[in-house]
C-alpha atoms as a PDB file:
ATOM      1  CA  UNK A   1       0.000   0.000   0.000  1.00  0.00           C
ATOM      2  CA  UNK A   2       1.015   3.296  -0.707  1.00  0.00           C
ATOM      3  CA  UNK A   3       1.214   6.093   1.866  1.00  0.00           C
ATOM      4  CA  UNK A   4       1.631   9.639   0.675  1.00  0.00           C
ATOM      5  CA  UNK A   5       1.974  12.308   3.696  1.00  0.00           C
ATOM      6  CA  UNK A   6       2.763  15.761   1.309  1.00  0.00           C
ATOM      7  CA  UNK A   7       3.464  17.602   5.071  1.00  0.00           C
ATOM      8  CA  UNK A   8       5.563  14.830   5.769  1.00  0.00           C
ATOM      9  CA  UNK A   9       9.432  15.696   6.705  1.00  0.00           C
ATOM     10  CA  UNK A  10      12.435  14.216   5.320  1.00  0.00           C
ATOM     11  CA  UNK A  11      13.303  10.982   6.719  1.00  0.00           C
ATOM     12  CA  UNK A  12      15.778  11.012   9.810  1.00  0.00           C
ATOM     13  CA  UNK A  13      18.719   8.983  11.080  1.00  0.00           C
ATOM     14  CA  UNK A  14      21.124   8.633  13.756  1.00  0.00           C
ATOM     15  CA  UNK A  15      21.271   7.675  17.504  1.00  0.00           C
ATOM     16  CA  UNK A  16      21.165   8.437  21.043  1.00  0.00           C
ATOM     17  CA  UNK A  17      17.436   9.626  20.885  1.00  0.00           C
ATOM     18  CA  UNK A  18      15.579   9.447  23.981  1.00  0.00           C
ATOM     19  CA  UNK A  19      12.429   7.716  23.979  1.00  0.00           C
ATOM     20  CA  UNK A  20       9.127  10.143  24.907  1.00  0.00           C
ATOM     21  CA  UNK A  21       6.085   9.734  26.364  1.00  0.00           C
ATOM     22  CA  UNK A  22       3.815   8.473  23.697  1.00  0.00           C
ATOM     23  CA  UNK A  23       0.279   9.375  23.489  1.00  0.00           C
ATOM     24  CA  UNK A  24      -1.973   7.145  21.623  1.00  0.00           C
ATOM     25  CA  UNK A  25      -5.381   8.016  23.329  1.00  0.00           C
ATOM     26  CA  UNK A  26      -5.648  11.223  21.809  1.00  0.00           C
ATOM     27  CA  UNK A  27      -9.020  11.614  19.407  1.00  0.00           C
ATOM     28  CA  UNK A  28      -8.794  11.927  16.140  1.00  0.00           C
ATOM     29  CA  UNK A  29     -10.871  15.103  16.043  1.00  0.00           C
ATOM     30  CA  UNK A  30     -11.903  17.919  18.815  1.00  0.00           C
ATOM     31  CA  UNK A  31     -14.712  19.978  19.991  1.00  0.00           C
ATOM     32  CA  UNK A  32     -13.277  22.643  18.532  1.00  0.00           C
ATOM     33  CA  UNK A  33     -13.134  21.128  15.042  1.00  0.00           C
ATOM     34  CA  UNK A  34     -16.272  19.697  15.017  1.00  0.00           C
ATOM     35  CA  UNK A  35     -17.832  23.359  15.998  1.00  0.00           C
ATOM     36  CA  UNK A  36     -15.820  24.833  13.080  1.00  0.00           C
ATOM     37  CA  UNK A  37     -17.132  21.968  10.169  1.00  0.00           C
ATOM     38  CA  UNK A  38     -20.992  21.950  11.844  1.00  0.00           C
ATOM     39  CA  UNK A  39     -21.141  25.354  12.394  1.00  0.00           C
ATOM     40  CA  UNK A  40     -22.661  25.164  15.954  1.00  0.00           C
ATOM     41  CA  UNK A  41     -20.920  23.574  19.343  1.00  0.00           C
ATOM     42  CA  UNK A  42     -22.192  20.478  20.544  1.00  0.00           C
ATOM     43  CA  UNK A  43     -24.628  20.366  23.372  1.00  0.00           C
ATOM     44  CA  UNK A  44     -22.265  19.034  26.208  1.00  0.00           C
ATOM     45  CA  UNK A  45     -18.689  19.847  25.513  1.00  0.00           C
ATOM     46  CA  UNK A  46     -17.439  17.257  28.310  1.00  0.00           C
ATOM     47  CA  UNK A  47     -20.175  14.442  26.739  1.00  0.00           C
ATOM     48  CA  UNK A  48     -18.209  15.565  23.530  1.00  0.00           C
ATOM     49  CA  UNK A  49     -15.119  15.334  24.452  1.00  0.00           C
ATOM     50  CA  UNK A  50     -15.551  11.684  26.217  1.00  0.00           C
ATOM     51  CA  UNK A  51     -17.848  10.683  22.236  1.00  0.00           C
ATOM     52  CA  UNK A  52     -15.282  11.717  20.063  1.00  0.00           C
ATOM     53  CA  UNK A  53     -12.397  10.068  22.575  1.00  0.00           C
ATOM     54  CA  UNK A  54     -14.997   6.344  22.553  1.00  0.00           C
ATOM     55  CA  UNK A  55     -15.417   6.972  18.160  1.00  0.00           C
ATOM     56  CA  UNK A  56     -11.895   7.704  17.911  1.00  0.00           C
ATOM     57  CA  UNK A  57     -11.033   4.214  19.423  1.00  0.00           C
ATOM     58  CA  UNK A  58     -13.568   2.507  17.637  1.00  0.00           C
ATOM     59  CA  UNK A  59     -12.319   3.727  14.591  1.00  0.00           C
ATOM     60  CA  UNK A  60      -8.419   2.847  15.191  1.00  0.00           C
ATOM     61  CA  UNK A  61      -9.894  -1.324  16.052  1.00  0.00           C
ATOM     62  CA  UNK A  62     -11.366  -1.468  12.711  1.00  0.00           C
ATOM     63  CA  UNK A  63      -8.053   0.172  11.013  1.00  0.00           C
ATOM     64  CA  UNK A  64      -6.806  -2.742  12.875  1.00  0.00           C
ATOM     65  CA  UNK A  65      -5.363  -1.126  15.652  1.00  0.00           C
ATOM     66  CA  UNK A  66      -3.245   1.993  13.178  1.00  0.00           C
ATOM     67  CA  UNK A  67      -3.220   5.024  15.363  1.00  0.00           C
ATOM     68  CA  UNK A  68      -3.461   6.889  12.077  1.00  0.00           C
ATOM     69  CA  UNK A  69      -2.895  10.249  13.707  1.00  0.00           C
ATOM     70  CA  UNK A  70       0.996  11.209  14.326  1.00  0.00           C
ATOM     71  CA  UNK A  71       3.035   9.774  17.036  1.00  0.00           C
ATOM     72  CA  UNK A  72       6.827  11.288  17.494  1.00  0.00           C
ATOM     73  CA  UNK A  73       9.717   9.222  19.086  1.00  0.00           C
ATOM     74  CA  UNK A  74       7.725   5.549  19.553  1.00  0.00           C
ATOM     75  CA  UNK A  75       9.861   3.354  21.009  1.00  0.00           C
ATOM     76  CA  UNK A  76       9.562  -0.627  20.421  1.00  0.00           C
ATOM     77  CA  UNK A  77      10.818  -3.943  20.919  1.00  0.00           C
ATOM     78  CA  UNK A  78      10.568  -6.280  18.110  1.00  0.00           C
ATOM     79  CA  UNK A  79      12.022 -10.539  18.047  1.00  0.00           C
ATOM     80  CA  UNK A  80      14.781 -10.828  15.005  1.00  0.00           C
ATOM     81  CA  UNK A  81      14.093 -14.053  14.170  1.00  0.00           C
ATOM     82  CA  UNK A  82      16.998 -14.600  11.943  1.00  0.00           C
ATOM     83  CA  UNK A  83      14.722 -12.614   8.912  1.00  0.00           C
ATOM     84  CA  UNK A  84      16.228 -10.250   6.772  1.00  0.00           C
ATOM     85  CA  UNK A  85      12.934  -7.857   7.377  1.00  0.00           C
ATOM     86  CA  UNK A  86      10.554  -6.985   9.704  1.00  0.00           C
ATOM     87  CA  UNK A  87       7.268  -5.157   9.824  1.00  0.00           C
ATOM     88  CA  UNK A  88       6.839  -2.133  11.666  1.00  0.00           C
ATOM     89  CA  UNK A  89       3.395  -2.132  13.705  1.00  0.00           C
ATOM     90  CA  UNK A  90       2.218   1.465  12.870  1.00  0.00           C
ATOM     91  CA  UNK A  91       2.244   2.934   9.231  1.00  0.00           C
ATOM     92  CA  UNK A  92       2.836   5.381   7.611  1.00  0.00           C
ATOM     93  CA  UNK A  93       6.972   5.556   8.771  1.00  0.00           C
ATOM     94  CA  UNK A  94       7.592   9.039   8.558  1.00  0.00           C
ATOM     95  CA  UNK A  95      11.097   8.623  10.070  1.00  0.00           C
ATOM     96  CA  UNK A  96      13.393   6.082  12.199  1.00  0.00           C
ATOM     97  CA  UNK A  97      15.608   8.096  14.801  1.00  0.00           C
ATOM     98  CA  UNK A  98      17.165   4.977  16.553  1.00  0.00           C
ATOM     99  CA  UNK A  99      17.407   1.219  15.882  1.00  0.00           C
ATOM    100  CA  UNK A 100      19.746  -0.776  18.174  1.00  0.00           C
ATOM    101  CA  UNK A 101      20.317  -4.439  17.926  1.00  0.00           C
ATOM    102  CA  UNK A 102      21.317  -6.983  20.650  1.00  0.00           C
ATOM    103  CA  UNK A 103      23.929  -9.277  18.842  1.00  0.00           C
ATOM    104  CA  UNK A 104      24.686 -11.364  21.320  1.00  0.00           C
ATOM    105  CA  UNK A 105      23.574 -14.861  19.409  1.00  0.00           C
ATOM    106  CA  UNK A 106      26.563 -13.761  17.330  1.00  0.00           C
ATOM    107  CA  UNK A 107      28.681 -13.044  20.035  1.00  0.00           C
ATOM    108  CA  UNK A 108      32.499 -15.008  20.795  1.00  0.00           C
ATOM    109  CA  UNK A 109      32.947 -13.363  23.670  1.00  0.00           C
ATOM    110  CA  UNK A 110      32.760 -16.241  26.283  1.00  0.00           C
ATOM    111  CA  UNK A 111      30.248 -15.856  28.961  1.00  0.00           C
ATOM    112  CA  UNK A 112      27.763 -14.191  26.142  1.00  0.00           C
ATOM    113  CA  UNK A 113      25.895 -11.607  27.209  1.00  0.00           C
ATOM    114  CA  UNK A 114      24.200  -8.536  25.591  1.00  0.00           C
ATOM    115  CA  UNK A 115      26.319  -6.949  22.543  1.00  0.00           C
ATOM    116  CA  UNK A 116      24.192  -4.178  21.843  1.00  0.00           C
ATOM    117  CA  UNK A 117      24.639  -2.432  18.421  1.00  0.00           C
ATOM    118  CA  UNK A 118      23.658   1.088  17.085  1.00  0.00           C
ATOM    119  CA  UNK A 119      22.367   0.949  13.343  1.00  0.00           C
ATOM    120  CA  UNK A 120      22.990   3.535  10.380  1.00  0.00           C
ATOM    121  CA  UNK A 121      20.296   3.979   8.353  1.00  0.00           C
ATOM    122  CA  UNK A 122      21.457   3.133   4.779  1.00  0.00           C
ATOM    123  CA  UNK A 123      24.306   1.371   6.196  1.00  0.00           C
ATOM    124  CA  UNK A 124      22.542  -1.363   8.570  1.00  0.00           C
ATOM    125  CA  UNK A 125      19.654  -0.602   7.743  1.00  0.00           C
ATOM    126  CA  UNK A 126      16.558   0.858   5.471  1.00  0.00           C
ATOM    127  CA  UNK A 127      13.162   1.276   5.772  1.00  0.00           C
ATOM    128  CA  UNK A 128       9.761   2.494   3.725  1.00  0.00           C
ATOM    129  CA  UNK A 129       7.080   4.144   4.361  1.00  0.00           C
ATOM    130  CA  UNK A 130       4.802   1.002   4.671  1.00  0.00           C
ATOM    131  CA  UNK A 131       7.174   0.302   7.601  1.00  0.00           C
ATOM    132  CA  UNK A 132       9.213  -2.877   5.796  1.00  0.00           C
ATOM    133  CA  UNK A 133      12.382  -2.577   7.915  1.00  0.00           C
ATOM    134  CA  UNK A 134      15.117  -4.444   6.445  1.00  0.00           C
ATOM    135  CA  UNK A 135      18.664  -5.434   7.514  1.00  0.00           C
ATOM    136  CA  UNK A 136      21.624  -4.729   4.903  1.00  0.00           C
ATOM    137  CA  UNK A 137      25.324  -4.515   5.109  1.00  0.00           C
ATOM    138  CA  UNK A 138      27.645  -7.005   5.235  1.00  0.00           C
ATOM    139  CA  UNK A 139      28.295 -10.841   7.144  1.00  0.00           C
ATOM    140  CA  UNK A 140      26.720 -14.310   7.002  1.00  0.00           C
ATOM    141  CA  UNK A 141      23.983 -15.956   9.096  1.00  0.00           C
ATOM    142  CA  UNK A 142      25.074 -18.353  11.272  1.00  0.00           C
ATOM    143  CA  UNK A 143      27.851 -19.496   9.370  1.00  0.00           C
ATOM    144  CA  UNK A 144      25.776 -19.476   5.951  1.00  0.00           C
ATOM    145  CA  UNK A 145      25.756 -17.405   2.425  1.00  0.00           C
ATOM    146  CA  UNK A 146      22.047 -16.102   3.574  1.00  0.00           C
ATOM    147  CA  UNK A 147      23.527 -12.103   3.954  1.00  0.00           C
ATOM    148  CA  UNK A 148      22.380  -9.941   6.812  1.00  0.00           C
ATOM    149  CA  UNK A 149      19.588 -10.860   8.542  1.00  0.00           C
ATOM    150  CA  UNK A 150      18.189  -9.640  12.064  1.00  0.00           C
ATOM    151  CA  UNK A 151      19.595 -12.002  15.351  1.00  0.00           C
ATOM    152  CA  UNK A 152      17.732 -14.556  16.453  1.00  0.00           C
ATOM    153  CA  UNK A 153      15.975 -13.687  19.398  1.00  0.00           C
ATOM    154  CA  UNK A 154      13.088 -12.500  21.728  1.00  0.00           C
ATOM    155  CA  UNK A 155      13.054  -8.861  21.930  1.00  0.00           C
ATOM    156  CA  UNK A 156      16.518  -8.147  20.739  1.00  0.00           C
ATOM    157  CA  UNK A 157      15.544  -4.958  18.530  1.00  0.00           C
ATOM    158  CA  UNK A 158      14.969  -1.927  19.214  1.00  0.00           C
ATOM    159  CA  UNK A 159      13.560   0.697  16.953  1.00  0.00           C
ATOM    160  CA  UNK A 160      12.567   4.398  17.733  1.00  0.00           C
ATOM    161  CA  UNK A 161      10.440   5.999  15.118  1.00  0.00           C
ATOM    162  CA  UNK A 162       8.226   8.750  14.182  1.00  0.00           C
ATOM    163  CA  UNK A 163       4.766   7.457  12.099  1.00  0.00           C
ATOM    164  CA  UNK A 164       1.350   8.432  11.196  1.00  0.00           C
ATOM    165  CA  UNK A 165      -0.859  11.644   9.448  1.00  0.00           C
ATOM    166  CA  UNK A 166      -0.512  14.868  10.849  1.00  0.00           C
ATOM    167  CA  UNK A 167      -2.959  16.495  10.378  1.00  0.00           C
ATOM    168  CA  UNK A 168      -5.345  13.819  10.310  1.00  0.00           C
ATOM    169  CA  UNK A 169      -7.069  13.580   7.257  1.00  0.00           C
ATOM    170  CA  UNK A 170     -10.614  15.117   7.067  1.00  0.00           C
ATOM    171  CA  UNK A 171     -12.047  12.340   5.819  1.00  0.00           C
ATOM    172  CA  UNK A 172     -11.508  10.263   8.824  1.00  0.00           C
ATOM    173  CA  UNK A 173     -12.648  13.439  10.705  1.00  0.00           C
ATOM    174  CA  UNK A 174     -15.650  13.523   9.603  1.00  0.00           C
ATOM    175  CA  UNK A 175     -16.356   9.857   9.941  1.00  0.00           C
ATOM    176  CA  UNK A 176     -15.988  10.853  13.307  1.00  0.00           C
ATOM    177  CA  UNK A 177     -18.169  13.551  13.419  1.00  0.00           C
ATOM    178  CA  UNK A 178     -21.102  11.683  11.855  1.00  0.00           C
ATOM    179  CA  UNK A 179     -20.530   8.656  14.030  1.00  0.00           C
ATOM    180  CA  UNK A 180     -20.479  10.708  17.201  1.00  0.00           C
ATOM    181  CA  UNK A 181     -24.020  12.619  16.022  1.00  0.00           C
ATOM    182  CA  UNK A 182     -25.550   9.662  14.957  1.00  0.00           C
ATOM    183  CA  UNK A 183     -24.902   8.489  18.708  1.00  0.00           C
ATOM    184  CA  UNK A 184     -26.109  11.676  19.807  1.00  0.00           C
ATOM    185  CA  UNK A 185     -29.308  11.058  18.284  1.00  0.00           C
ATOM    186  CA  UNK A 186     -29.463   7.490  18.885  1.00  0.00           C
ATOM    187  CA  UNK A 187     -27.879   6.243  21.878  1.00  0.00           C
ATOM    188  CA  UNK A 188     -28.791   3.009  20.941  1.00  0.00           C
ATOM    189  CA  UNK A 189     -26.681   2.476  18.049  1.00  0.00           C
ATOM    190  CA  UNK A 190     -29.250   1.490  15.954  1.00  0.00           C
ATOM    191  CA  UNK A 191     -30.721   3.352  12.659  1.00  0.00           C
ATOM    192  CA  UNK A 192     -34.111   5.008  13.112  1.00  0.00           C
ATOM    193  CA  UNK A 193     -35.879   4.322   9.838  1.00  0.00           C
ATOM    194  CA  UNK A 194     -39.453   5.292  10.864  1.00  0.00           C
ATOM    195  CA  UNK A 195     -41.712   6.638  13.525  1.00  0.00           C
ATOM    196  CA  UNK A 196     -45.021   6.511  14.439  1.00  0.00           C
ATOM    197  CA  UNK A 197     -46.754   8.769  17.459  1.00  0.00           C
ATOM    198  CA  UNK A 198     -49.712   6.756  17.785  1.00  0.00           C
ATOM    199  CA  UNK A 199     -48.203   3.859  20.551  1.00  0.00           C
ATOM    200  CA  UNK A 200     -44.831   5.359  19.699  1.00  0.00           C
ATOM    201  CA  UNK A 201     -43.936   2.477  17.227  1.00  0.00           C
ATOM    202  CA  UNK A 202     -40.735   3.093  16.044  1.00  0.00           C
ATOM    203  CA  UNK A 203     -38.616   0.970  13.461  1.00  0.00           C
ATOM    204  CA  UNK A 204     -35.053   0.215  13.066  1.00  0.00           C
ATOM    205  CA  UNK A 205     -33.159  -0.269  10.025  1.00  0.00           C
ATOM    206  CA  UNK A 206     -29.798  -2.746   9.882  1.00  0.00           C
ATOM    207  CA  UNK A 207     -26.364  -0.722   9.839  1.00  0.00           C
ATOM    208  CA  UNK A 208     -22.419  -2.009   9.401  1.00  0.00           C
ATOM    209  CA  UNK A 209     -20.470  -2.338  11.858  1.00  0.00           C
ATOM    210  CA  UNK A 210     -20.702   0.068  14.838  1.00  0.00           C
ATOM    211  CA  UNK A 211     -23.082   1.678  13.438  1.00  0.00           C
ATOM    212  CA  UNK A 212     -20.726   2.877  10.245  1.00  0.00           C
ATOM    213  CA  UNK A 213     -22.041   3.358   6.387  1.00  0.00           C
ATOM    214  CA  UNK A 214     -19.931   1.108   3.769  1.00  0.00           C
ATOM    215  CA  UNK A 215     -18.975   4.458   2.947  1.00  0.00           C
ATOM    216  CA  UNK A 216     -17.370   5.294   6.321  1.00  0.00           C
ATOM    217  CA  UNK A 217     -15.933   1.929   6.744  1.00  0.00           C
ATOM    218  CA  UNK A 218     -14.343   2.476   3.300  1.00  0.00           C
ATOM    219  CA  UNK A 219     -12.957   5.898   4.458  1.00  0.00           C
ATOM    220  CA  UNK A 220     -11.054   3.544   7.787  1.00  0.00           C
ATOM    221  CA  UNK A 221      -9.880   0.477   5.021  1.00  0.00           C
ATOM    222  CA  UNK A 222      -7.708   2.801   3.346  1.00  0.00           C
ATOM    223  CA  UNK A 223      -5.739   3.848   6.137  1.00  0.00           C
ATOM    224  CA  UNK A 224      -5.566   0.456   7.108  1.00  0.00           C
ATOM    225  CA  UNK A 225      -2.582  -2.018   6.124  1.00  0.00           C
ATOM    226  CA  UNK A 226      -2.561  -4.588   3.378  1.00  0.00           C
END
């Protein structure tokens, strides 16, 4: 899949970064931003605040779990597994700051323990914006003609990197504007599809899944990895 971020900035390398607080809660939209594209505040701005938070979450499951907004400095440990790439969790990479390796499966030292090695992008390394990371340079595998791969191992790399859309596209805003009104309307979930005052019968009309138009869903699959 193809990611194109035009506000994007030029990729980064390098070391010694350290790792921030990542926030991955945040909503995808505001109060304020809904005001500005509906042209009138909602009713309860704390009710708001806590909807668009609960839509906003909803929305990141289906993109199967992709924050989709933009997270700086996120700091992860991934298993080598003797591959020559892995697959970063969160698309789209806008930049890798750090990626350290623990060697020590290729270690002579006697005694082992952890030989921890910094990475140079273009050099050990290189990555794409679909978040392939793969391992270059030079060596063997275990004694074999297979070329670099990642060590064998259970959380023996490291990688710090910067992914995501900022600003957040305003498509997927306003999938979360029209899920949180529909809620508004209809705490139930459910479609209202008809009415009728005398014995209040009232009539409810199938929807996709929480409550989302193909449309919307649509809107979430293409920020979503393939």
């Amino acid at each position: 899949m193809s990611w194109i971020d035009p506000q994007a900035p030029g990729a980064g390398s390098g070391s010694g970064a350290a790792p921030q607080v990542v926030k991955t809660d945040e909503p995808l939209a505001t109060v304020a931003e809904w005001t500005t594209r509906r042209g009138t505040a909602p009713p309860n701005t704390e009710q708001a605040d806590a909807l668009l938070a609960g839509v906003s979450a909803i929305i990141r499951d289906l993109a199967q779990g992709q924050i989709i907004s933009r997270v700086k400095d996120d700091a992860i440990v991934m298993d080598g597994r003797g591959r020559a790439r892995l697959l970063l969790p969160q698309v789209p990479v806008v930049s890798v700051s750090e990626v350290v390796v623990d060697d020590s499966c290729f270690s002579v030292v006697p005694g082992g323990g952890s030989v921890e090695n910094t990475l140079t992008e273009g050099v050990g390394y290189t990555v794409t914006p679909e978040g392939v990371l793969t391992r270059i340079g030079y060596g063997f595998f275990l004694g074999t003609s297979a070329g670099p791969r990642w060590p064998w191992g259970d959380q023996n790399v490291r990688v710090t990197y910067t992914h995501g859309i900022d600003p957040v596209p305003l498509s997927v805003k306003e999938v979360v504007f029209a899920l949180a009104e529909r809620t508004l309307a209809s705490p139930s979930g459910r479609t209202v599809m008809s009415e009728q005052l005398g014995r209040w019968v009232t009539q409810y009309g199938p929807v996709a899944a929480a409550g989302m138009t193909e449309l919307e869903l649509a809107v979430i699959r293409r920020y979503t990895p393939r």
